[in-house]
N, C-alpha and C. Protein backbone atom coordinates (compact mmCIF):
# COMPACT_ATOMS: atom_id res chain seq x y z
N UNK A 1 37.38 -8.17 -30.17
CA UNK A 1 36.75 -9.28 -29.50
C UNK A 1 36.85 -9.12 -27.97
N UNK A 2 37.98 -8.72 -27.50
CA UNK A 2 38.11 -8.59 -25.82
C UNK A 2 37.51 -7.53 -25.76
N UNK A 3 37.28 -6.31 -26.20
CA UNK A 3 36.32 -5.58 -25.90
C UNK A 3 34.71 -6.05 -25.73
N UNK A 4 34.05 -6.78 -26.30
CA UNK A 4 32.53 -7.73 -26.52
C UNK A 4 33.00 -8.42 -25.09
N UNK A 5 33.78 -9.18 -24.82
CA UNK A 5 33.73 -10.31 -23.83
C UNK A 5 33.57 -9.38 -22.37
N UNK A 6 34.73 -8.45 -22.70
CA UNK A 6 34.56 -7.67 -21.32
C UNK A 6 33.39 -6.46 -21.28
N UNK A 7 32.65 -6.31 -22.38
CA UNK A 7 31.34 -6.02 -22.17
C UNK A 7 30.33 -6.44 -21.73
N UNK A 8 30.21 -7.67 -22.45
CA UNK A 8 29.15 -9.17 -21.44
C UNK A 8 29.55 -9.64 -20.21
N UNK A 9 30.96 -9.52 -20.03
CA UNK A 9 31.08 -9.50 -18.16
C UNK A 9 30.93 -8.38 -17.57
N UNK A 10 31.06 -7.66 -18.03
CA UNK A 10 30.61 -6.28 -17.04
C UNK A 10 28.66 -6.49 -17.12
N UNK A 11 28.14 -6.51 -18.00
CA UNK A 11 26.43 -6.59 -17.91
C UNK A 11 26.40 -7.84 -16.93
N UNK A 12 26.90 -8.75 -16.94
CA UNK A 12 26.66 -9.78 -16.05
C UNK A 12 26.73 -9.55 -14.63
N UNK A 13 27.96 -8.62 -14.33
CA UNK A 13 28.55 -8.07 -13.22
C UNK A 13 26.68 -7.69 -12.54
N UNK A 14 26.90 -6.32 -13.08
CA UNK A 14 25.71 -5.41 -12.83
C UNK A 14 24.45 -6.60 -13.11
N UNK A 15 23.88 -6.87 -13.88
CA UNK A 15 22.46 -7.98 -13.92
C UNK A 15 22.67 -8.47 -12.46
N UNK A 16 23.82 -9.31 -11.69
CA UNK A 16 24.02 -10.01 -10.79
C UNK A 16 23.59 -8.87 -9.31
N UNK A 17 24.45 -7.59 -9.65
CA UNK A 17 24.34 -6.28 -8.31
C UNK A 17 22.89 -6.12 -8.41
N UNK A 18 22.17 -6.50 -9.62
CA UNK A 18 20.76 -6.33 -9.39
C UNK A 18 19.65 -7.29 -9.08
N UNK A 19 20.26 -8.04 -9.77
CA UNK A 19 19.35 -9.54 -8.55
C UNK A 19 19.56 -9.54 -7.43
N UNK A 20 20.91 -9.14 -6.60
CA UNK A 20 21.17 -9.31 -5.51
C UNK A 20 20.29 -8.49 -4.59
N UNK A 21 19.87 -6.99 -5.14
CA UNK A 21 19.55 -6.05 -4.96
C UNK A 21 17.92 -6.37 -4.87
N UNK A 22 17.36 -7.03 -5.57
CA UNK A 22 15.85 -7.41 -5.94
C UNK A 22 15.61 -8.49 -4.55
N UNK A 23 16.71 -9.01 -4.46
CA UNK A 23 16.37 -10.07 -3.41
C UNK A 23 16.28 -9.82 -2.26
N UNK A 24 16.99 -8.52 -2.07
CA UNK A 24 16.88 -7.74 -0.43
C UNK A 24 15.56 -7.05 -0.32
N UNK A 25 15.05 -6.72 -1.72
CA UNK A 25 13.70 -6.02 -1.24
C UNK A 25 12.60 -6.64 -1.37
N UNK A 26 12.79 -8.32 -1.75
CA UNK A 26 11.63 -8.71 -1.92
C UNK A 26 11.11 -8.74 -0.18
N UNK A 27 11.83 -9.35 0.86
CA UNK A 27 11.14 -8.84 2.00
C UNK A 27 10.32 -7.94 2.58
N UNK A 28 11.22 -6.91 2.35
CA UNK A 28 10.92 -5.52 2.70
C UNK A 28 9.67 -5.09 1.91
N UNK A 29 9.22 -5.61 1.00
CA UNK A 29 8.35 -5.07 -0.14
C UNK A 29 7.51 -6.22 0.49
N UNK A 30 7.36 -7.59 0.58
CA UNK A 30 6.13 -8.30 1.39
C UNK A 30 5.81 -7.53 2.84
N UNK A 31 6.72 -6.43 3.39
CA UNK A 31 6.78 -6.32 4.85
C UNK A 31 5.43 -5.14 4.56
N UNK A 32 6.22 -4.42 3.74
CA UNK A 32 5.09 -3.05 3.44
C UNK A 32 3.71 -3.34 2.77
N UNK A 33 3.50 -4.12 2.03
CA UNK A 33 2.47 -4.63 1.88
C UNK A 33 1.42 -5.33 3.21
N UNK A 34 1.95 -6.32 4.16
CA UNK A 34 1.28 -6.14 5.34
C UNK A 34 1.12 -5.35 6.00
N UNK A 35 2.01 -4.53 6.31
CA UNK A 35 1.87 -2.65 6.88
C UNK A 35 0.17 -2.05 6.49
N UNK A 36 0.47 -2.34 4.99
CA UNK A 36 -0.63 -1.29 4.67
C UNK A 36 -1.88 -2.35 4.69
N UNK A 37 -1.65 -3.51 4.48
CA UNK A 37 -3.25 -3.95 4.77
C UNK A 37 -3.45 -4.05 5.81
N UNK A 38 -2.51 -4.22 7.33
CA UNK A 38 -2.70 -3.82 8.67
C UNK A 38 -3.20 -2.85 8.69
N UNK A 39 -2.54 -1.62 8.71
CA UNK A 39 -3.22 -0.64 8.88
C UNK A 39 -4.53 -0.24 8.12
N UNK A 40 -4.68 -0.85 7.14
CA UNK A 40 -6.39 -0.44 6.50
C UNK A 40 -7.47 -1.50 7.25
N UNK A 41 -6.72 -2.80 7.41
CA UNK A 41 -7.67 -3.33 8.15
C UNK A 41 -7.99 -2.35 10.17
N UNK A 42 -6.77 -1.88 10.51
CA UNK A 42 -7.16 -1.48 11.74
C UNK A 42 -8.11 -0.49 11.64
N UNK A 43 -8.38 0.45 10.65
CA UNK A 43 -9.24 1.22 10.43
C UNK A 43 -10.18 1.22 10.07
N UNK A 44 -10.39 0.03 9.31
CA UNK A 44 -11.67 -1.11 8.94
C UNK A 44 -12.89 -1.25 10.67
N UNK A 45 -11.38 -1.83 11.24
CA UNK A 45 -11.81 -2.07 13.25
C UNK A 45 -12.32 -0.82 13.96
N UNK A 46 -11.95 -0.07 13.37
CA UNK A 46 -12.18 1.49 14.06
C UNK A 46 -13.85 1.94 13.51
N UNK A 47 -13.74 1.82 12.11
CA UNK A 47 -15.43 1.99 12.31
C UNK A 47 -16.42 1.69 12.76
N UNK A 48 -16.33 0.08 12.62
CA UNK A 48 -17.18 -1.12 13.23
C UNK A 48 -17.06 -0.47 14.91
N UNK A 49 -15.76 -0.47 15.08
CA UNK A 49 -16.19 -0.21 16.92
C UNK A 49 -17.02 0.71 17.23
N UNK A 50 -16.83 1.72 16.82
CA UNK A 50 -17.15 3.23 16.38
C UNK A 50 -18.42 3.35 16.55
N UNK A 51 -19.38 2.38 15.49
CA UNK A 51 -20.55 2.27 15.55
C UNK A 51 -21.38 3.12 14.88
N UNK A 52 -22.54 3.70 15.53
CA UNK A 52 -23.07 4.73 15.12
C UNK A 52 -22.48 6.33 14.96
N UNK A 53 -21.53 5.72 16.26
CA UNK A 53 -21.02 7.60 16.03
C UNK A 53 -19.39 7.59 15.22
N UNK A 54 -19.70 6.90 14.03
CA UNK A 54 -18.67 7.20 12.93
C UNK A 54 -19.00 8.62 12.52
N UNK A 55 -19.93 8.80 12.24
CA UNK A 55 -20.34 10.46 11.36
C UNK A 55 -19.56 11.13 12.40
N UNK A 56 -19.51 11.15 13.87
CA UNK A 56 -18.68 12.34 14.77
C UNK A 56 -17.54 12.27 13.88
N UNK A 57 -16.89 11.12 13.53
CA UNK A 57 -15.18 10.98 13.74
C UNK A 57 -14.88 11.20 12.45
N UNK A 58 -15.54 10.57 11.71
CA UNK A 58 -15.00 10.46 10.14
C UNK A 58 -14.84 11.44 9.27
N UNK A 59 -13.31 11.97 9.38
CA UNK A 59 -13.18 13.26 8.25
C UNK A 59 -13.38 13.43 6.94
N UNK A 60 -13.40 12.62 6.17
CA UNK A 60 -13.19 11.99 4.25
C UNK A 60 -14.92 12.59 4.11
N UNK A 61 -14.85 13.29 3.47
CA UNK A 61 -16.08 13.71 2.70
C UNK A 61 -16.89 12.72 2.11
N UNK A 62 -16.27 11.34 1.10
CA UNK A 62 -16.46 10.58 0.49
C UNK A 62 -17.35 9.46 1.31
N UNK A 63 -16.61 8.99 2.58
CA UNK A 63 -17.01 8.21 3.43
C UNK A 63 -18.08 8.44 4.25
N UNK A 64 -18.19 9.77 4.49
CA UNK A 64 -19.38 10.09 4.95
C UNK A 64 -20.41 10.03 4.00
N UNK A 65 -20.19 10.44 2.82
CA UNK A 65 -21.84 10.45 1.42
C UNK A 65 -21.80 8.88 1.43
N UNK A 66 -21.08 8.07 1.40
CA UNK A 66 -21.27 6.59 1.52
C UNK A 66 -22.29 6.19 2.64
N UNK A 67 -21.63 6.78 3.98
CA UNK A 67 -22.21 6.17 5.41
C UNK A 67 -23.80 6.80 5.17
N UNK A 68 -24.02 7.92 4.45
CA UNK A 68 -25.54 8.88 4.46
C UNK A 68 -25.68 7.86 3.57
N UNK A 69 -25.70 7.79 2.32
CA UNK A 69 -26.21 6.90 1.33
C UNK A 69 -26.67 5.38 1.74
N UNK A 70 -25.97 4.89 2.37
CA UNK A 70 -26.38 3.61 3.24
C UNK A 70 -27.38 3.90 4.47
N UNK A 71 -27.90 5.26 4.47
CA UNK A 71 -28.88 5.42 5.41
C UNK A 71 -28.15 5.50 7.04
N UNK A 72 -26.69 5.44 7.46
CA UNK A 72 -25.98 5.63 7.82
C UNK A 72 -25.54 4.20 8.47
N UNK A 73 -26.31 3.34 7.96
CA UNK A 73 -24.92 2.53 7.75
C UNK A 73 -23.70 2.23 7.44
N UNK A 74 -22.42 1.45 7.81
CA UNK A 74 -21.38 1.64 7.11
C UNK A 74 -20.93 0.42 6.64
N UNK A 75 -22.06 -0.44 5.97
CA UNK A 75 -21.26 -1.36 5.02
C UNK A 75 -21.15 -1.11 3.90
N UNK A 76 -21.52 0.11 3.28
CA UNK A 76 -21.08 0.30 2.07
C UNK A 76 -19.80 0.91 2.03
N UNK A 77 -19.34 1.64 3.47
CA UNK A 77 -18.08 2.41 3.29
C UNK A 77 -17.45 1.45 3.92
N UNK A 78 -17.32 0.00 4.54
CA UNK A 78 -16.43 -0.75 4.74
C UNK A 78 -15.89 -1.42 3.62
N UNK A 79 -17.04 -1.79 2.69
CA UNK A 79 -16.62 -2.33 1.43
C UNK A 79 -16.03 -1.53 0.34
N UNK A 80 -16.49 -0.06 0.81
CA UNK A 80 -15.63 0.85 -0.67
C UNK A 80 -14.13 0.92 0.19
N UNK A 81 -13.77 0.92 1.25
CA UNK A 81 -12.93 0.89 1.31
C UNK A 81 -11.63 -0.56 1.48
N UNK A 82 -12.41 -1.58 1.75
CA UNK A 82 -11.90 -2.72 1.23
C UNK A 82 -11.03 -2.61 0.31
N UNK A 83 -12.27 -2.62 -0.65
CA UNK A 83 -12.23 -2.98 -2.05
C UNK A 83 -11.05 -1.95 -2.45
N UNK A 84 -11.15 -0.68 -2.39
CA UNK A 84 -9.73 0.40 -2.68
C UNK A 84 -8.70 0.13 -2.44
N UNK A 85 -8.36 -1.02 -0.60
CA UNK A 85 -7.24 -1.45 -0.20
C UNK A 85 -6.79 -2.42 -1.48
N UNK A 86 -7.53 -3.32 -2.16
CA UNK A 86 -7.24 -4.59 -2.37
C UNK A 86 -6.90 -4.05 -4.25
N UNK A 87 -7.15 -2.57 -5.00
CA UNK A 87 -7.20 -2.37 -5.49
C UNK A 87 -5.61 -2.09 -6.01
N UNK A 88 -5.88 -1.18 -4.56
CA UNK A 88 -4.30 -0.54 -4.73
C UNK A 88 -2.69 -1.64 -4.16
N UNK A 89 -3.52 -2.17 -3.47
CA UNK A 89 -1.91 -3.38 -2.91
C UNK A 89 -2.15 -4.31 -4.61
N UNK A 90 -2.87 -4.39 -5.64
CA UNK A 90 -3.27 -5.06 -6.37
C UNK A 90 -2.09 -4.61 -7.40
N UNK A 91 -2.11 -3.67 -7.52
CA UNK A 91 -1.52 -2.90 -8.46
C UNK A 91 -0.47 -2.40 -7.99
N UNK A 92 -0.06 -2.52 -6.76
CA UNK A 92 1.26 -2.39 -6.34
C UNK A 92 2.36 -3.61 -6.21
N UNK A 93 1.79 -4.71 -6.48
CA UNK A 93 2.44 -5.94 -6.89
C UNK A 93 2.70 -6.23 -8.26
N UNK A 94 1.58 -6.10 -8.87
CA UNK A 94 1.48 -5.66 -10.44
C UNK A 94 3.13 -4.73 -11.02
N UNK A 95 2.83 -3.61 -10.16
CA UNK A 95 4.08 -2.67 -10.12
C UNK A 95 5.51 -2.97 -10.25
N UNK A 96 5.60 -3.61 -9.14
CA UNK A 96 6.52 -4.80 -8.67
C UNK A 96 7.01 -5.46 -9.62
N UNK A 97 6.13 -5.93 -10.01
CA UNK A 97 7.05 -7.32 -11.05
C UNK A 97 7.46 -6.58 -12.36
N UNK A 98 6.44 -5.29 -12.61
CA UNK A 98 7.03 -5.15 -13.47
C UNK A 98 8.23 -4.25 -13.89
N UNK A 99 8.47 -3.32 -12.78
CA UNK A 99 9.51 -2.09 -12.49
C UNK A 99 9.91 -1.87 -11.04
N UNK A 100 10.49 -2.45 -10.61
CA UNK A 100 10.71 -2.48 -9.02
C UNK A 100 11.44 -1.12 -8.86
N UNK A 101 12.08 -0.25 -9.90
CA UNK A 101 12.66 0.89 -9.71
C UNK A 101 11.59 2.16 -10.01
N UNK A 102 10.24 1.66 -10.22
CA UNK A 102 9.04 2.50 -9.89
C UNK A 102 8.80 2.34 -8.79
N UNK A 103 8.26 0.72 -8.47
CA UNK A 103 7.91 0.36 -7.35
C UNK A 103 8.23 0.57 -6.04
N UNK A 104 9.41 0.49 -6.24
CA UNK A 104 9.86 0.91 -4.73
C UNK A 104 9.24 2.67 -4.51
N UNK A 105 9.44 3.78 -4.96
CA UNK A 105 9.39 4.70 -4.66
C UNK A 105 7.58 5.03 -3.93
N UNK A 106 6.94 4.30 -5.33
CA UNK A 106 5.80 4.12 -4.98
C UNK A 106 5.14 3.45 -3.71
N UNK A 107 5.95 2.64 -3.20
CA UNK A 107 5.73 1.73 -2.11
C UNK A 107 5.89 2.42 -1.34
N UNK A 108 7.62 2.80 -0.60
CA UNK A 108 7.69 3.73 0.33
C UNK A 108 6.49 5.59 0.57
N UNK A 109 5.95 5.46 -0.68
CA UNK A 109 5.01 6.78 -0.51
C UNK A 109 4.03 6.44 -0.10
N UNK A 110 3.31 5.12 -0.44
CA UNK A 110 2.11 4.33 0.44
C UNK A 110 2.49 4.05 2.21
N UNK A 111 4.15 3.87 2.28
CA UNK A 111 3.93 3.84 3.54
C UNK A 111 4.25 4.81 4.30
N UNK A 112 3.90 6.04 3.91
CA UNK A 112 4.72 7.26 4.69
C UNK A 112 3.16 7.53 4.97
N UNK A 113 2.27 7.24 3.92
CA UNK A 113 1.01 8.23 4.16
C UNK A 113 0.14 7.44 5.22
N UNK A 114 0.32 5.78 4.74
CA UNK A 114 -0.48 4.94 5.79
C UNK A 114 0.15 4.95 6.86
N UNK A 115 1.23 5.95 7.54
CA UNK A 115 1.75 5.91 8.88
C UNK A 115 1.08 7.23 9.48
N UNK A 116 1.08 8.19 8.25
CA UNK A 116 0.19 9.49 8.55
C UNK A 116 -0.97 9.08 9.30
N UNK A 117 -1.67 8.17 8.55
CA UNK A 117 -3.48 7.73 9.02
C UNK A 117 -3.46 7.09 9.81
N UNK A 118 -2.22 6.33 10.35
CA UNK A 118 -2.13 5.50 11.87
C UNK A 118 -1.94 6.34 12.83
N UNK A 119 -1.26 7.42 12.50
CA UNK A 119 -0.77 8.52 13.58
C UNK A 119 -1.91 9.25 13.86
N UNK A 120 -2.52 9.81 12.94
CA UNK A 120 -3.97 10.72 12.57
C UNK A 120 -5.22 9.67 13.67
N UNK A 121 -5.00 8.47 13.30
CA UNK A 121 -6.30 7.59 13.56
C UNK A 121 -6.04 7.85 15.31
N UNK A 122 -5.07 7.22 15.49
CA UNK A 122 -4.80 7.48 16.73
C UNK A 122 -4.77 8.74 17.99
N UNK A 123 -5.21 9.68 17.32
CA UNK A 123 -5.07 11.17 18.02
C UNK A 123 -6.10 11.65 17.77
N UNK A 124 -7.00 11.01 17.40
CA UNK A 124 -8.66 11.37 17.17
C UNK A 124 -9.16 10.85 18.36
């Protein structure tokens, strides 16, 4: 019997190191989530400013057959890329609730790359 009791206090122990643990990153995990829709929205700002001479700047293969396909407009590549932001922070909350010991890893790799494309955006 004292073996069972001091089994269910030890899981309690740990359940507790891990709520505690969930609660430090729920910040940090709302923080990175604005990160990355900041930064997709600043790049959102960058085309629009951009104007016509997006085709000079824009490296993504994809975005450009969008901007030609729209006749070189770019509201179809503002909205495909919207829509991708809202896809993926979508499913990175999704993530979240349901494995935060996926999530996190996954999170921090969204924000290593969206610091890449802030750094990148910026030196263009």
């Amino acid at each position: 019997m004292r073996d069972v009791t001091q089994g269910i206090l030890s899981h309690e122990l740990a359940t507790d190191d891990l709520s505690g643990l969930g609660r430090s990153w729920t910040p940090f995990f709302a923080g990175i989530i604005l990160y990355v829709g900041a930064v997709s929205a600043y790049d959102g700002y960058l085309v629009i400013r951009t104007g016509d001479m997006i085709v000079e700047f824009e490296k993504n293969p994809i975005g450009l057959f969008l901007i030609h396909l729209d006749g070189g407009d770019t509201s179809l590549f503002l909205e495909a890329k919207a829509t991708g932001t809202v896809i993926v922070l979508t499913a990175l909350a999704v993530l979240q609730r349901r494995s935060q010991r996926l999530a996190r890893p996954v999170a921090l790799a969204l924000v290593v790359f969206q610091s890449g494309l802030l750094i990148f955006m910026e030196n263009c």
